[in-house]
N, C-alpha and C. Protein backbone atom coordinates (compact mmCIF):
# COMPACT_ATOMS: atom_id res chain seq x y z
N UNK A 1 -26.74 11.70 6.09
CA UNK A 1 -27.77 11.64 7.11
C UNK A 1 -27.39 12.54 8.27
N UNK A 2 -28.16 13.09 8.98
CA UNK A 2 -28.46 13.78 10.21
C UNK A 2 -27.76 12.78 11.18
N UNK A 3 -27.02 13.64 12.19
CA UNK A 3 -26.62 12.86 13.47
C UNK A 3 -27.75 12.84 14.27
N UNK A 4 -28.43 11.60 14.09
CA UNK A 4 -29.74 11.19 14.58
C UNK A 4 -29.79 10.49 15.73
N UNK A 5 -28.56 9.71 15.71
CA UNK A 5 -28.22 8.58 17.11
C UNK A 5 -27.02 8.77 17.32
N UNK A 6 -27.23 9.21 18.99
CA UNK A 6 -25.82 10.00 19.14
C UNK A 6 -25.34 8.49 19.99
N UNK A 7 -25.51 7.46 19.84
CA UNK A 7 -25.00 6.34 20.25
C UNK A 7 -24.18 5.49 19.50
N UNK A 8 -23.77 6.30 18.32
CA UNK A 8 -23.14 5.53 17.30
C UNK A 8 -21.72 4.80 17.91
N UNK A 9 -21.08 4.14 17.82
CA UNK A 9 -19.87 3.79 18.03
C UNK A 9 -18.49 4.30 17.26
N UNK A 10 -17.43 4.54 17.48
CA UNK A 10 -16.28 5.21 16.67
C UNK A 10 -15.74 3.90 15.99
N UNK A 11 -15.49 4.32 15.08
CA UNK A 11 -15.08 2.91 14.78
C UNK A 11 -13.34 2.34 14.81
N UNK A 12 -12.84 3.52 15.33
CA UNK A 12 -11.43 2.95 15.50
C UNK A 12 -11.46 2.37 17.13
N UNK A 13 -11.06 1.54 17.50
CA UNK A 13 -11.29 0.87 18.57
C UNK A 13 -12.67 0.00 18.92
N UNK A 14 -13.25 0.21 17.78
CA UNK A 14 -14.73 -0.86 17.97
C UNK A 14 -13.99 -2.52 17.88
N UNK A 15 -14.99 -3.60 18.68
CA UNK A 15 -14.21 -4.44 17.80
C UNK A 15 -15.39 -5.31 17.53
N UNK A 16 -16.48 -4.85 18.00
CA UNK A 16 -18.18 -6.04 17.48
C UNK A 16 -18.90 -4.83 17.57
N UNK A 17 -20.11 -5.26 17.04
CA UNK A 17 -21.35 -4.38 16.96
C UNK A 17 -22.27 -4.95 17.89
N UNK A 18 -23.15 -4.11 18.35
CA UNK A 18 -24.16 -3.90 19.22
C UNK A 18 -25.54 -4.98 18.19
N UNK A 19 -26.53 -5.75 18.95
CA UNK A 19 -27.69 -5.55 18.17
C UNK A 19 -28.04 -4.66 17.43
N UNK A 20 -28.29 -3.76 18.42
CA UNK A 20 -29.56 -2.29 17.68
C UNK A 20 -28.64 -1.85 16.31
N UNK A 21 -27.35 -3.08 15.96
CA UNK A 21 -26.81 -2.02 14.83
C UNK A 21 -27.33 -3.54 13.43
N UNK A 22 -26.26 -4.68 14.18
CA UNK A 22 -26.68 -5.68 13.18
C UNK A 22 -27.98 -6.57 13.65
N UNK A 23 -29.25 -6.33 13.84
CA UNK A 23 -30.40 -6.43 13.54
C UNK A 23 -31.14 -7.40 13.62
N UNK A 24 -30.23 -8.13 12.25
CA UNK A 24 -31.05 -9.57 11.74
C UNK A 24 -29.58 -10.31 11.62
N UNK A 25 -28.04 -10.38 12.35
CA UNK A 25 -27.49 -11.28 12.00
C UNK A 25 -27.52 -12.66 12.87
N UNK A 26 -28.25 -12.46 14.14
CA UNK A 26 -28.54 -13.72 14.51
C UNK A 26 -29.61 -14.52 13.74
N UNK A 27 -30.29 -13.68 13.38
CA UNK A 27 -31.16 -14.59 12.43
C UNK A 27 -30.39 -15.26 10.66
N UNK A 28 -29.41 -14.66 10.53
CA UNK A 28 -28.96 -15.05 9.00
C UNK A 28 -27.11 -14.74 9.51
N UNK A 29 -26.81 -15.70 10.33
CA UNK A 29 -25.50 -15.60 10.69
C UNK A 29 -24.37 -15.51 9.30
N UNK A 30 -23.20 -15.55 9.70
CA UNK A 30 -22.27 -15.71 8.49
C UNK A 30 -22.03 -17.27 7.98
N UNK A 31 -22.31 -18.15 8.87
CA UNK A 31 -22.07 -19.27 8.18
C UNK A 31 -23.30 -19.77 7.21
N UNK A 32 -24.43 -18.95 7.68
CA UNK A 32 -25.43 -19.07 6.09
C UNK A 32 -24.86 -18.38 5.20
N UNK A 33 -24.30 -17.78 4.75
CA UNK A 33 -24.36 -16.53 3.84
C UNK A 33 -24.29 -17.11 2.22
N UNK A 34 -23.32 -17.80 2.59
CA UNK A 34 -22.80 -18.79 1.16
C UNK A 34 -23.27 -19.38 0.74
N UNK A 35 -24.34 -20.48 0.88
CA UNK A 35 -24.98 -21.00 0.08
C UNK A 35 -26.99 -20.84 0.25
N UNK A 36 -27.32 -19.18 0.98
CA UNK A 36 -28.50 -18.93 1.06
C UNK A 36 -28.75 -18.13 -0.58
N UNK A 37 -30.09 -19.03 -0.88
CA UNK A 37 -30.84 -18.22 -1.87
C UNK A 37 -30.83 -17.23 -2.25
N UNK A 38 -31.16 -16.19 -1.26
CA UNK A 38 -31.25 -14.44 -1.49
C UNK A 38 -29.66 -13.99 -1.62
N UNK A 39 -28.65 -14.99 -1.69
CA UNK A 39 -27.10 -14.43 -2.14
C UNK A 39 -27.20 -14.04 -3.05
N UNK A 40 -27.25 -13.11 -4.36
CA UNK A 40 -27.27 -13.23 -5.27
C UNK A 40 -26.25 -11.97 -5.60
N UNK A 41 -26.07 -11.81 -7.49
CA UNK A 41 -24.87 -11.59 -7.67
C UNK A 41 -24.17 -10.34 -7.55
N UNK A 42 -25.44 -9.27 -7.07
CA UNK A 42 -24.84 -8.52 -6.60
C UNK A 42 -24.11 -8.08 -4.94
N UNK A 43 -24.80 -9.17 -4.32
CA UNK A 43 -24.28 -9.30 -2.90
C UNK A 43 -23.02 -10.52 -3.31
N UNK A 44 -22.85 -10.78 -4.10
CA UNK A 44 -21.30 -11.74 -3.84
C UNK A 44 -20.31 -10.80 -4.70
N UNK A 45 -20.50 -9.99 -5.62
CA UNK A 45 -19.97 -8.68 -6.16
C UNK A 45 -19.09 -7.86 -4.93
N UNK A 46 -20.42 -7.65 -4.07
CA UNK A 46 -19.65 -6.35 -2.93
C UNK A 46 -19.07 -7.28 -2.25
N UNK A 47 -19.64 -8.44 -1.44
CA UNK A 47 -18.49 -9.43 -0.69
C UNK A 47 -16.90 -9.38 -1.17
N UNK A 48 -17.04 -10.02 -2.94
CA UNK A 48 -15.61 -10.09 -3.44
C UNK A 48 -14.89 -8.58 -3.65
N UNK A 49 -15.15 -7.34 -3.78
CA UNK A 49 -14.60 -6.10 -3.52
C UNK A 49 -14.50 -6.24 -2.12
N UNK A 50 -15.16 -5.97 -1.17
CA UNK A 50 -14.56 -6.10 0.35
C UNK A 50 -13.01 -6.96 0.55
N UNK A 51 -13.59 -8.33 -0.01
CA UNK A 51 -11.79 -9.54 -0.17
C UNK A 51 -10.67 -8.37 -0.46
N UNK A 52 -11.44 -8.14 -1.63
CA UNK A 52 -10.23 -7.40 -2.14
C UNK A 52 -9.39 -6.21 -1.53
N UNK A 53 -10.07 -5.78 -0.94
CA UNK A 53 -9.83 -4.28 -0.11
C UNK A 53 -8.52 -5.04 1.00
N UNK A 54 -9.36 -6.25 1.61
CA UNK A 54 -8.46 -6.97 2.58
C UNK A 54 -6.97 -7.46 1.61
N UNK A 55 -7.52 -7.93 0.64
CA UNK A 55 -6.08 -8.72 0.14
C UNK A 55 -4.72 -7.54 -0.36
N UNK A 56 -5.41 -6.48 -1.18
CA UNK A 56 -4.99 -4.83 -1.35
C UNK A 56 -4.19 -4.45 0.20
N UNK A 57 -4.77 -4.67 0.92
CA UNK A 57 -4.11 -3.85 2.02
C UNK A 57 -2.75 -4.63 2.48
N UNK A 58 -3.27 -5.96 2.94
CA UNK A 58 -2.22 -6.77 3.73
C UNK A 58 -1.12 -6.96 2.56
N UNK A 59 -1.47 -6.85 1.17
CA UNK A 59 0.06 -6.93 0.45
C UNK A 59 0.52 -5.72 0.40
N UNK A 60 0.13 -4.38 0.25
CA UNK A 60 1.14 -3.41 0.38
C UNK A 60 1.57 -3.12 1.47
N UNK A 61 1.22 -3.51 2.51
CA UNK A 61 1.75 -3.59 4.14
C UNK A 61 2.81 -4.36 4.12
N UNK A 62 2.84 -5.67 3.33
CA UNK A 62 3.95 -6.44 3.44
C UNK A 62 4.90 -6.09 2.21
N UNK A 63 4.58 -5.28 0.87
CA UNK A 63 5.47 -4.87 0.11
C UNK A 63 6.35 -3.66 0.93
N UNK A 64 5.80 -2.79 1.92
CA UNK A 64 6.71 -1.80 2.55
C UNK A 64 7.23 -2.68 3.66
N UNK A 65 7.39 -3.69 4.31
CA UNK A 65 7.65 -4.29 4.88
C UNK A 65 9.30 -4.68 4.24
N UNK A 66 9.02 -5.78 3.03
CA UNK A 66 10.05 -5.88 2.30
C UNK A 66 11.10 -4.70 1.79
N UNK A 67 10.41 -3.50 1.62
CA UNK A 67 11.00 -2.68 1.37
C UNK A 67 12.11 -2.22 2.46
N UNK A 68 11.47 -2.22 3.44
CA UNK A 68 12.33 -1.69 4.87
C UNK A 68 13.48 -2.83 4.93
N UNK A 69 12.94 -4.00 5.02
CA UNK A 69 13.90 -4.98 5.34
C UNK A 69 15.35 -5.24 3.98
N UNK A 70 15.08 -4.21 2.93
CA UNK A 70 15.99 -4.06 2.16
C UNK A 70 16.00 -5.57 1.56
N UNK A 71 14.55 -6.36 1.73
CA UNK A 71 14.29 -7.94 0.83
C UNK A 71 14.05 -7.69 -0.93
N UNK A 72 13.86 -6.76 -1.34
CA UNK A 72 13.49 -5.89 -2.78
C UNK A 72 13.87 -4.82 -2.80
N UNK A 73 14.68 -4.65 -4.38
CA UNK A 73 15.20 -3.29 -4.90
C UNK A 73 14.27 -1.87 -4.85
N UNK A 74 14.78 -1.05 -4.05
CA UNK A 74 13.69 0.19 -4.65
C UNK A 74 12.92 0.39 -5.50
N UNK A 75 13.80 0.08 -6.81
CA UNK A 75 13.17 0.58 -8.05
C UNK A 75 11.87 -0.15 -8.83
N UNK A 76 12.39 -1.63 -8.38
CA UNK A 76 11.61 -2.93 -8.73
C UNK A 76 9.90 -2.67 -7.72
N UNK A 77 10.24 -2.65 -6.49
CA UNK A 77 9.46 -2.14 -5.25
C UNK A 77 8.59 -1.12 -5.87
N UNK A 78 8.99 0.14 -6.20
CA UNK A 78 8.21 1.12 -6.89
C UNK A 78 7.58 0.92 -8.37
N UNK A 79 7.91 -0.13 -8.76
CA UNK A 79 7.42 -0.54 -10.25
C UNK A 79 6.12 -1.32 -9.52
N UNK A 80 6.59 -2.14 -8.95
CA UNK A 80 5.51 -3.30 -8.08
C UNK A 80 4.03 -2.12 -7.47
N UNK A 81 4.38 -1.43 -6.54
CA UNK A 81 3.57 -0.53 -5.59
C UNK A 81 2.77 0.37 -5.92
N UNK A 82 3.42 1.47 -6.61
CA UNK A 82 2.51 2.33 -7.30
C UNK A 82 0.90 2.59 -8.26
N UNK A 83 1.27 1.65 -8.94
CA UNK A 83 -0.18 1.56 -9.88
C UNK A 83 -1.17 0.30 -8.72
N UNK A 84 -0.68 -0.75 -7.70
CA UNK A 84 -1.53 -1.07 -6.51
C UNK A 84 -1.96 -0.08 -5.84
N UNK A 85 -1.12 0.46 -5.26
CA UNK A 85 -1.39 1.12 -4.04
C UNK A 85 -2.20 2.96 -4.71
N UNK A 86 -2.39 3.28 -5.57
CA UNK A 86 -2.97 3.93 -6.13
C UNK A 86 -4.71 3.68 -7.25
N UNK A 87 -4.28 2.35 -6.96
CA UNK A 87 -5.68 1.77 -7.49
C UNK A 87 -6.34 1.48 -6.06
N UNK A 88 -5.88 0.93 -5.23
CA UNK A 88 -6.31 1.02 -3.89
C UNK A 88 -6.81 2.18 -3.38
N UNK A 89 -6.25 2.98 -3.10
CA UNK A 89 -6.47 4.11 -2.66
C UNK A 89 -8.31 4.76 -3.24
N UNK A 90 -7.90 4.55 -4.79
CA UNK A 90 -9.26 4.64 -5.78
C UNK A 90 -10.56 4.61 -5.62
N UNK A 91 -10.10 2.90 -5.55
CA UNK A 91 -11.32 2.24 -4.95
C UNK A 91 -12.01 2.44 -4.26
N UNK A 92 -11.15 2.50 -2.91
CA UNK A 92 -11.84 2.83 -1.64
C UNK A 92 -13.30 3.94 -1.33
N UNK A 93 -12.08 4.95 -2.13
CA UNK A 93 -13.40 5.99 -2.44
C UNK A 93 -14.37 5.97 -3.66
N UNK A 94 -14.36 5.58 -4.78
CA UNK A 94 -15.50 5.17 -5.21
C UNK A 94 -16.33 4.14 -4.64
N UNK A 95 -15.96 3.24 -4.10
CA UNK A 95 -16.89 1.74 -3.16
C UNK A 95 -17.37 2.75 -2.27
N UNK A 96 -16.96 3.91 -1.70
CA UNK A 96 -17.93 4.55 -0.59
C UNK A 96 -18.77 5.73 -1.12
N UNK A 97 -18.43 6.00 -1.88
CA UNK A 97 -19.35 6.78 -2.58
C UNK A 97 -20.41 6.46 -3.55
N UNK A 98 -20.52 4.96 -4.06
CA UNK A 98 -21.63 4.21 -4.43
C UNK A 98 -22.71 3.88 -3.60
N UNK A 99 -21.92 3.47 -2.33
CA UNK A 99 -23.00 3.07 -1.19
C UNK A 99 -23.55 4.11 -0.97
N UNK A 100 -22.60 5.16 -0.79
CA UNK A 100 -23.38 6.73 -0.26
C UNK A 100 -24.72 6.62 -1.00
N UNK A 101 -24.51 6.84 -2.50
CA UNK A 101 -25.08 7.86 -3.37
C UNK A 101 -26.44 6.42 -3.84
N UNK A 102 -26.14 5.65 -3.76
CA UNK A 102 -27.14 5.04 -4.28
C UNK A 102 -27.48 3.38 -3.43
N UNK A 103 -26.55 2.63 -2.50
CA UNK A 103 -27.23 1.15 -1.83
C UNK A 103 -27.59 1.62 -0.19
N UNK A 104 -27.05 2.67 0.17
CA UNK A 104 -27.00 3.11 1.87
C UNK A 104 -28.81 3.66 1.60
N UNK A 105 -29.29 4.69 0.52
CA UNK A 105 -30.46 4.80 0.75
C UNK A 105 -31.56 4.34 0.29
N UNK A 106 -31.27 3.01 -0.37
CA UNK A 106 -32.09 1.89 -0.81
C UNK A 106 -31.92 1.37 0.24
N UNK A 107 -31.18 0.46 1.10
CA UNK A 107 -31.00 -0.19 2.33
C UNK A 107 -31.98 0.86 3.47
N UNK A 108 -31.83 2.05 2.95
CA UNK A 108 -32.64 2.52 4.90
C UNK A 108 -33.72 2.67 4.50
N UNK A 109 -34.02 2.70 3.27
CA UNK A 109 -36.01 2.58 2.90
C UNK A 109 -36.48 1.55 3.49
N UNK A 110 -35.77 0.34 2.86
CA UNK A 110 -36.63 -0.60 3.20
C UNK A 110 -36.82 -1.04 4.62
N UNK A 111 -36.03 -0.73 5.61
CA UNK A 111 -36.14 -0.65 7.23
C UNK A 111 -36.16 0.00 7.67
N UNK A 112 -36.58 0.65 8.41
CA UNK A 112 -36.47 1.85 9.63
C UNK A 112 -35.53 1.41 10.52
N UNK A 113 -34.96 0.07 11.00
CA UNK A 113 -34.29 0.30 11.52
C UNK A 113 -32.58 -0.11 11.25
N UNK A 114 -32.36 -0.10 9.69
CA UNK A 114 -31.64 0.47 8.77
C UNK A 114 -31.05 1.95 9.34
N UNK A 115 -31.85 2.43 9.68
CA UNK A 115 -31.42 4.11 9.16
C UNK A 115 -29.80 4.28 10.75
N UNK A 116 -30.15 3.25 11.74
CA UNK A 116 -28.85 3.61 12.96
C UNK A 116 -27.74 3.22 12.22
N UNK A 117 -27.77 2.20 11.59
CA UNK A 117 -26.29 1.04 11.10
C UNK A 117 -26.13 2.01 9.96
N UNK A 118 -26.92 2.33 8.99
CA UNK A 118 -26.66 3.24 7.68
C UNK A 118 -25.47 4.65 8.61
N UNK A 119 -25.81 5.17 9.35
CA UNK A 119 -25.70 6.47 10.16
C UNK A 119 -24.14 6.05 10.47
N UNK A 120 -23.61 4.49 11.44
CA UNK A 120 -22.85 4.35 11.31
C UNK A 120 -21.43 3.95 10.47
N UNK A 121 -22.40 3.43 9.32
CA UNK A 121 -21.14 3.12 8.31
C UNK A 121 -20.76 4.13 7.58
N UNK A 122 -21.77 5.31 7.99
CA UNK A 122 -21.18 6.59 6.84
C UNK A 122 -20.22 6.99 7.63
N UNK A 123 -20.56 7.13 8.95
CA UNK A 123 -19.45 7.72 9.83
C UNK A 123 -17.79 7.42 9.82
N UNK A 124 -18.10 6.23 9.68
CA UNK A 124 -17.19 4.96 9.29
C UNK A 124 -16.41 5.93 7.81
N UNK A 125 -17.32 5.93 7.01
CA UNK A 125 -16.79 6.10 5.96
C UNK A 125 -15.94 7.63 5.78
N UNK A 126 -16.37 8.44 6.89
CA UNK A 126 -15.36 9.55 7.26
C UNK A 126 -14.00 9.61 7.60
N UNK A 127 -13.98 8.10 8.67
CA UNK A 127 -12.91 8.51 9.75
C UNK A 127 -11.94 7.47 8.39
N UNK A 128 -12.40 6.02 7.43
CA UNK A 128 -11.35 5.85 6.72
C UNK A 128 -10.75 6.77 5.74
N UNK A 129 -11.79 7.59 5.49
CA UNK A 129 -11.25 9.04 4.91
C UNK A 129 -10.03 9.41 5.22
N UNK A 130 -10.38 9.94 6.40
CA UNK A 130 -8.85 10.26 6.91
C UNK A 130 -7.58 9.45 7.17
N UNK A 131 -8.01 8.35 7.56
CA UNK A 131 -6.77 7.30 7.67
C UNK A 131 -6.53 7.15 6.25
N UNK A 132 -7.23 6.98 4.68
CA UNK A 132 -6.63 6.55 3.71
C UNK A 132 -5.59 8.15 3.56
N UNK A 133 -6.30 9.50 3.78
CA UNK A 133 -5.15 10.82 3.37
C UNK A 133 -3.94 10.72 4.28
N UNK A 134 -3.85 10.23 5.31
CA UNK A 134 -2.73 9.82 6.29
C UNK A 134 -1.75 8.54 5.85
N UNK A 135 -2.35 7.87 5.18
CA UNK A 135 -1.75 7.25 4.21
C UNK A 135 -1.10 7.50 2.96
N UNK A 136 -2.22 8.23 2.69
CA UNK A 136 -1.24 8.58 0.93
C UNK A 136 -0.43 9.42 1.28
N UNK A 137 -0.16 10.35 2.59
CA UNK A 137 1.08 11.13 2.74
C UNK A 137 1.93 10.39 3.30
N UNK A 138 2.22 9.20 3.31
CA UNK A 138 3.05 8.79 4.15
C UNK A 138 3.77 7.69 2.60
N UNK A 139 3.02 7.52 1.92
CA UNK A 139 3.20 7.02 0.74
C UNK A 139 3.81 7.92 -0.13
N UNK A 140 3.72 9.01 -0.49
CA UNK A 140 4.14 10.33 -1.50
C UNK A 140 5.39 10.60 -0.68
N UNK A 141 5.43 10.55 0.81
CA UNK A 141 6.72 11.00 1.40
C UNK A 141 8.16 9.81 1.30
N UNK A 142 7.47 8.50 0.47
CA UNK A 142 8.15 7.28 0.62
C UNK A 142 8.15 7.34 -1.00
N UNK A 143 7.68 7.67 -1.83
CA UNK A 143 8.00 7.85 -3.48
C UNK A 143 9.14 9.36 -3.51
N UNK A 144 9.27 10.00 -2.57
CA UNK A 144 10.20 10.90 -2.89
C UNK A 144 11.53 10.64 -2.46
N UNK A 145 11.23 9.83 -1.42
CA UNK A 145 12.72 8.98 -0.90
C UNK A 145 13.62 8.28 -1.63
N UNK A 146 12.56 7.19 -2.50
CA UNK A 146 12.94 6.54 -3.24
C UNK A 146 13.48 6.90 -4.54
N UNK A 147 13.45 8.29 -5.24
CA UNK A 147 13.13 8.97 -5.83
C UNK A 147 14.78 9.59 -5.72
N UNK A 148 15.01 10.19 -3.99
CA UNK A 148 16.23 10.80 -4.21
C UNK A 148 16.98 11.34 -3.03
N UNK A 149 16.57 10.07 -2.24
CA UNK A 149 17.87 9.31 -1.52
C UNK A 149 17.35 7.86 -0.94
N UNK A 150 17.53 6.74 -1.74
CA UNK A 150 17.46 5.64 -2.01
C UNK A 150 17.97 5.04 -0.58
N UNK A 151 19.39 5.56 -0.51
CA UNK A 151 19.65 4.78 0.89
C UNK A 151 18.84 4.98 2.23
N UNK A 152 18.26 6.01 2.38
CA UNK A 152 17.73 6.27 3.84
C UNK A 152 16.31 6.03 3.86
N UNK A 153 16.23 4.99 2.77
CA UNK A 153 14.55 4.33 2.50
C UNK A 153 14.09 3.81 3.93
N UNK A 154 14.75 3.12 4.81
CA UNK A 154 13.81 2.54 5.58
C UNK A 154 12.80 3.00 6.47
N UNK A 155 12.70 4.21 7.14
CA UNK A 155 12.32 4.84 7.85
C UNK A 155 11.04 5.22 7.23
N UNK A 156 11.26 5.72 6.18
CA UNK A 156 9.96 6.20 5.32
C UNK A 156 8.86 5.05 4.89
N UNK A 157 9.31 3.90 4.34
CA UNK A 157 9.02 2.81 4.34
C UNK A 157 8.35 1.84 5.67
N UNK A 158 8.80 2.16 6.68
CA UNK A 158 8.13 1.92 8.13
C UNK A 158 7.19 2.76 8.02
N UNK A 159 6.90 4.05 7.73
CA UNK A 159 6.43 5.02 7.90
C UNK A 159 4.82 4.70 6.85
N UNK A 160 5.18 4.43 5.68
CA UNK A 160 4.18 4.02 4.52
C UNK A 160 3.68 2.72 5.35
N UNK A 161 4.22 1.61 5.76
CA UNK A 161 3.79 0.53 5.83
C UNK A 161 2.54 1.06 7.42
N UNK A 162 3.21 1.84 8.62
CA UNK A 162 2.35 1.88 9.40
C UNK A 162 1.17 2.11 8.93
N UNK A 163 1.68 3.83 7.76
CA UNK A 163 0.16 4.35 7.47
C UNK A 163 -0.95 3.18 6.96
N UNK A 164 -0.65 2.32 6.18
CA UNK A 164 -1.13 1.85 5.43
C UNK A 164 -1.33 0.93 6.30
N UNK A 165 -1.39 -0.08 7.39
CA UNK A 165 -1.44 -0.91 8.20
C UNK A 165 -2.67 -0.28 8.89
N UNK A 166 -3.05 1.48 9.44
CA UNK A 166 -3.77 1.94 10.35
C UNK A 166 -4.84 1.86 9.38
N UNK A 167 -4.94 2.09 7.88
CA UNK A 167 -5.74 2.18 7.11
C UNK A 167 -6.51 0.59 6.64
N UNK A 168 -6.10 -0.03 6.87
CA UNK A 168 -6.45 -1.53 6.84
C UNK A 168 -6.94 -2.00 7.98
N UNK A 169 -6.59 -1.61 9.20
CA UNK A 169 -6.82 -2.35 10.39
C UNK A 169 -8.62 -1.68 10.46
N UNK A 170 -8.91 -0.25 10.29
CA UNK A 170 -9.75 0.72 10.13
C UNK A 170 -10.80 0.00 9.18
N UNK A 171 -10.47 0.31 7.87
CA UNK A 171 -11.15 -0.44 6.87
C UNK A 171 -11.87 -2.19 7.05
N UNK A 172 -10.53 -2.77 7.58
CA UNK A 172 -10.84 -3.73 7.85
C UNK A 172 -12.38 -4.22 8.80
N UNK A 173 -12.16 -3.48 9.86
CA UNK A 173 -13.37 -3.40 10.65
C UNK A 173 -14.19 -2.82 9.92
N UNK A 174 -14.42 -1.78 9.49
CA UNK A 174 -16.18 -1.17 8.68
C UNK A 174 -16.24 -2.51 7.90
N UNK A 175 -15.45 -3.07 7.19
CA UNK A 175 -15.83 -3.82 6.15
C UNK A 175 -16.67 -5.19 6.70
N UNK A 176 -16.02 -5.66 8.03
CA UNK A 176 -17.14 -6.72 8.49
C UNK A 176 -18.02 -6.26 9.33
N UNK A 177 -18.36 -5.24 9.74
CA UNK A 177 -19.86 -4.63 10.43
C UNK A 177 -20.73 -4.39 9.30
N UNK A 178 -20.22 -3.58 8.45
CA UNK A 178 -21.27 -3.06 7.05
C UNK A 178 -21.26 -4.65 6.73
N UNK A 179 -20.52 -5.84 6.61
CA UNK A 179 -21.40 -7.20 6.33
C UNK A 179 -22.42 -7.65 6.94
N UNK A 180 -21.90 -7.32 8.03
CA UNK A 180 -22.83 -7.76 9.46
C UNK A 180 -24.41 -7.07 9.51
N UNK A 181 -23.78 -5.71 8.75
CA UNK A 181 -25.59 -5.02 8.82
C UNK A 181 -26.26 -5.51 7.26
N UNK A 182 -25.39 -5.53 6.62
CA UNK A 182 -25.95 -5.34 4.98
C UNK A 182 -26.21 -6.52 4.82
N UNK A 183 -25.58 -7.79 4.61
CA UNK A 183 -25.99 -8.65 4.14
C UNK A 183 -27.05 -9.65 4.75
N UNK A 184 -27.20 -9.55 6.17
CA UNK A 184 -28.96 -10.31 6.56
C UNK A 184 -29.99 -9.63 6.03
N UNK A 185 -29.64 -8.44 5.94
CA UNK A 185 -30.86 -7.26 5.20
C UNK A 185 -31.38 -8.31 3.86
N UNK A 186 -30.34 -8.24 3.27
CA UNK A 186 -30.21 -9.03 1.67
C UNK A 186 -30.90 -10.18 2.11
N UNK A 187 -29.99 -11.12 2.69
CA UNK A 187 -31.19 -12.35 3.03
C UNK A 187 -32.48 -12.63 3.28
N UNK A 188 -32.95 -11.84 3.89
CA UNK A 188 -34.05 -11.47 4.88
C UNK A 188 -35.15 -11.19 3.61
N UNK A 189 -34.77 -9.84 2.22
CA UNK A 189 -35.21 -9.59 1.59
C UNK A 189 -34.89 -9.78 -0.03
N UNK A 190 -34.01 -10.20 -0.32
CA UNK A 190 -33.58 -10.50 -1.16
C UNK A 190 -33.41 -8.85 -2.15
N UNK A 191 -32.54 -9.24 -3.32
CA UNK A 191 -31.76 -8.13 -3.56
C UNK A 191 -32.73 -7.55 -5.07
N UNK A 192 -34.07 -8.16 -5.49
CA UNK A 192 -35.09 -7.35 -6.38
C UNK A 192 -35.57 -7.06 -5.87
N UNK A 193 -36.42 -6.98 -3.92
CA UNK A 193 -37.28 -6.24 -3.55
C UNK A 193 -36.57 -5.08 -2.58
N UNK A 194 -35.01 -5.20 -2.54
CA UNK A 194 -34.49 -3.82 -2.17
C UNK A 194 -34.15 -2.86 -3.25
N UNK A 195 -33.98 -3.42 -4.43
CA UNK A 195 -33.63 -2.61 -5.37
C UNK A 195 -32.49 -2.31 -5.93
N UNK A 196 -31.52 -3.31 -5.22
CA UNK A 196 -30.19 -3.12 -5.24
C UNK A 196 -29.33 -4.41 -6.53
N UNK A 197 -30.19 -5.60 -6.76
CA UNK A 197 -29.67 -5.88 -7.39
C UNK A 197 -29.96 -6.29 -8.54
């Protein structure tokens, strides 16, 4: 989309959304969400990928954690981390490139005023861009350590765990605003007359 509303918010340092972004969540707060009608299974689908993104993050934050604190063997550590933290990484960008390519412009049809919050979660979906590549270099620079000089792991390992901490804290937030916009939408309309589910 066009930078249409130059009022968007950044999202590193956001820590709530504005009305003009989430819409309808006073009307379909979060403590409906769970047992309203229009939940259906593709809105508890993206909910449980979001979990996941959260649960993905805070354990490889705390696997480089352990790592630093020399609580787990390198080698064991890198058996553990790698195929996570590379399926993570994955994800991330296919989950944003689905919304891109096919629920962000089903969602702004059906509202017009869809199209500000759509505007911001793509934006969103830039800046974790960069925090996830600031990550995976901080991760590749902590598989070469480990790799071949084992002892002077910790530093690098602080180093992976920050990246990966800035990338979660980041993520973390888009992930409950894009709830905050997306799922009263769903309620409001349910998920056969947006098209989405």
């Amino acid at each position: 989309m066009s930078n249409t509303f130059p009022d968007t918010l950044p999202l590193i340092g956001r820590t709530a959304l504005p009305v003009r972004f989430a819409f309808l969540l006073a009307d379909y707060p979060r403590a409906v969400w769970e047992g309203h009608p229009n939940n259906g299974q593709w809105c508890q689908f993206w909910l449980q990928r979001h979990q996941m993104f959260r649960d993905f993050s805070e354990a490889l934050t705390d696997g480089c954690t352990q790592l630093a604190d020399a609580n787990v063997e390198a080698a064991a550590f890198q058996e553990w981390f790698v195929p996570r933290v590379n399926f993570y990484f994955g994800e991330i960008d296919t989950h944003h490139k689905v919304e891109e390519y096919h629920y962000f412009p089903a969602l702004a049809q059906a509202d017009a005023r869809m199209a500000r919050g759509i505007e911001l979660l793509e934006g969103d979906h830039r800046t974790v861009h960069d925090l996830l590549l600031a990550a995976h270099q901080a991760v590749v620079a902590l598989g070469t350590v480990i790799r071949g000089a084992p002892a002077e792991i910790a530093g690098p390992a602080l180093r992976a765990r920050d990246g990966l901490a800035a990338l979660g804290s980041g993520l973390g937030r888009h992930l409950d605003d894009e709830e905050d916009i997306v799922v009263p939408l769903i309620l409001d309309r349910s998920e056969p007359v947006l098209g989405i589910g």
